[in-house]
Protein backbone atom coordinates (compact mmCIF):
# COMPACT_ATOMS: atom_id res chain seq x y z
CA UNK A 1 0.00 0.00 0.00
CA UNK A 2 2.76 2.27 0.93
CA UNK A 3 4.59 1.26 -2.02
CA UNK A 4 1.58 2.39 -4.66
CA UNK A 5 1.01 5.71 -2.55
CA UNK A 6 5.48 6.49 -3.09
CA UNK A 7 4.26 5.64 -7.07
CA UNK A 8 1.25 7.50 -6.99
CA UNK A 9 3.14 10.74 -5.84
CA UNK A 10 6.52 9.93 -8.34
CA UNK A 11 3.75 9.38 -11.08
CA UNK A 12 2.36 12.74 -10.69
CA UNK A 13 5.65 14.72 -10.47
CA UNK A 14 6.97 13.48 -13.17
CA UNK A 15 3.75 14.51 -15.12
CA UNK A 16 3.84 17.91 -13.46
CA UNK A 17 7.56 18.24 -14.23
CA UNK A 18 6.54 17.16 -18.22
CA UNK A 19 3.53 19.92 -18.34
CA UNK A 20 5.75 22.40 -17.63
CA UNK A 21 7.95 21.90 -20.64
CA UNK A 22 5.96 21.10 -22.68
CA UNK A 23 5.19 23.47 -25.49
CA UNK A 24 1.74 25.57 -24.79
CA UNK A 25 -0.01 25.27 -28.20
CA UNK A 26 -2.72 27.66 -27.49
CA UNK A 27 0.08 30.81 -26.81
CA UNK A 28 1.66 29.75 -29.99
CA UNK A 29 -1.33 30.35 -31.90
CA UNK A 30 -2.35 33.31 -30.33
CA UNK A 31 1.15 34.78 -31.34
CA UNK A 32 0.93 33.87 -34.58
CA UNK A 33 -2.35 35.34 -34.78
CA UNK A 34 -1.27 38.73 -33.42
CA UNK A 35 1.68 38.38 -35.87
CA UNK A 36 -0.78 38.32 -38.74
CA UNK A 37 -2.85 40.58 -37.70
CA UNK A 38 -0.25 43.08 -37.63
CA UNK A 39 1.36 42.40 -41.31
CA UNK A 40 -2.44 43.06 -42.19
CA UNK A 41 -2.61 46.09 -40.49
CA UNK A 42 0.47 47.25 -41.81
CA UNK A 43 -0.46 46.30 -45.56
CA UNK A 44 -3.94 47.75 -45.16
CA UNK A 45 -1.85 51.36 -44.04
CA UNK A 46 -0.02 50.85 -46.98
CA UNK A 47 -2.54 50.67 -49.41
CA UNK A 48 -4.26 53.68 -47.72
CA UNK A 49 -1.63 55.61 -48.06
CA UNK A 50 -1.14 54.71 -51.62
CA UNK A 51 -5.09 55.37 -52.44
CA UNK A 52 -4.53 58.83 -51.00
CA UNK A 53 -1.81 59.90 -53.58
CA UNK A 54 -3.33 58.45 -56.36
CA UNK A 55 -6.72 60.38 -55.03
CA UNK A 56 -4.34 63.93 -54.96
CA UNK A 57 -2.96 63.39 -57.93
CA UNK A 58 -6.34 62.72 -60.01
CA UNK A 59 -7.40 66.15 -58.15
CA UNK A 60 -4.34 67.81 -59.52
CA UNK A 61 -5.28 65.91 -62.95
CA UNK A 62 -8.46 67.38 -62.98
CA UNK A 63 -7.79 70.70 -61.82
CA UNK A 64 -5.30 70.82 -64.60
CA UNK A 65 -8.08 69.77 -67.25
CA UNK A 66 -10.52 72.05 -66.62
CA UNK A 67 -9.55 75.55 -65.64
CA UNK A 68 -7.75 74.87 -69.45
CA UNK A 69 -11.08 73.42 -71.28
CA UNK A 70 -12.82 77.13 -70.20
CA UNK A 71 -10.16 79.67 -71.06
CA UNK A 72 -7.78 78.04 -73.81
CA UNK A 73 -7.95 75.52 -76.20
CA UNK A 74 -7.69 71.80 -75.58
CA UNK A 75 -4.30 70.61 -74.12
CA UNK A 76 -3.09 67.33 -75.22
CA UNK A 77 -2.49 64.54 -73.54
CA UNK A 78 1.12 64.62 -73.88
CA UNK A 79 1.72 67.81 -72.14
CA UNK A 80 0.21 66.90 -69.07
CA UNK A 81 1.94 64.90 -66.18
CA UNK A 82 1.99 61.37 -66.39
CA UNK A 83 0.66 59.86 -63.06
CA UNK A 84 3.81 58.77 -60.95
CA UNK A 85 4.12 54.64 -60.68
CA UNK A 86 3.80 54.00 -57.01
CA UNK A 87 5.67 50.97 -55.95
């Protein structure tokens, strides 16, 4: 009886000793989680802040266009500024 009880108690330290390193699976996934949720964030700045030039320089496009259209002739294409490549 005494001998099971010492076997019992070895038993469960060693298990105790083996949860602690173990791995936690859970906290792994909940960093990778935050991880991606931040390169999404990040990308979705990005893309904001590209939208906002392209939207500033379609205003400067237009406010090119039509001042010109009312005063003096037609201006080509050509001679107005291409719209910068943002990469």
């Amino acid at each position: 009886m005494e001998a099971l009880i010492i076997l019992l108690f070895s038993l469960a330290i060693v298990i105790l000793m083996i949860s602690f390193f173990k791995q936690d699976k859970i906290a792994k996934l909940e960093e990778d989680l935050e991880q991606m949720t931040l390169t999404y964030m990040q990308d979705i700045y990005q893309l904001k802040k590209k939208v906002k030039i392209l939207e500033e320089e379609f205003v400067i496009q237009d406010e090119l266009i039509k001042p010109e259209s009312k005063f003096q002739p037609a201006v080509s294409s050509n001679e107005l500024e291409p719209i910068h490549k943002i990469l």
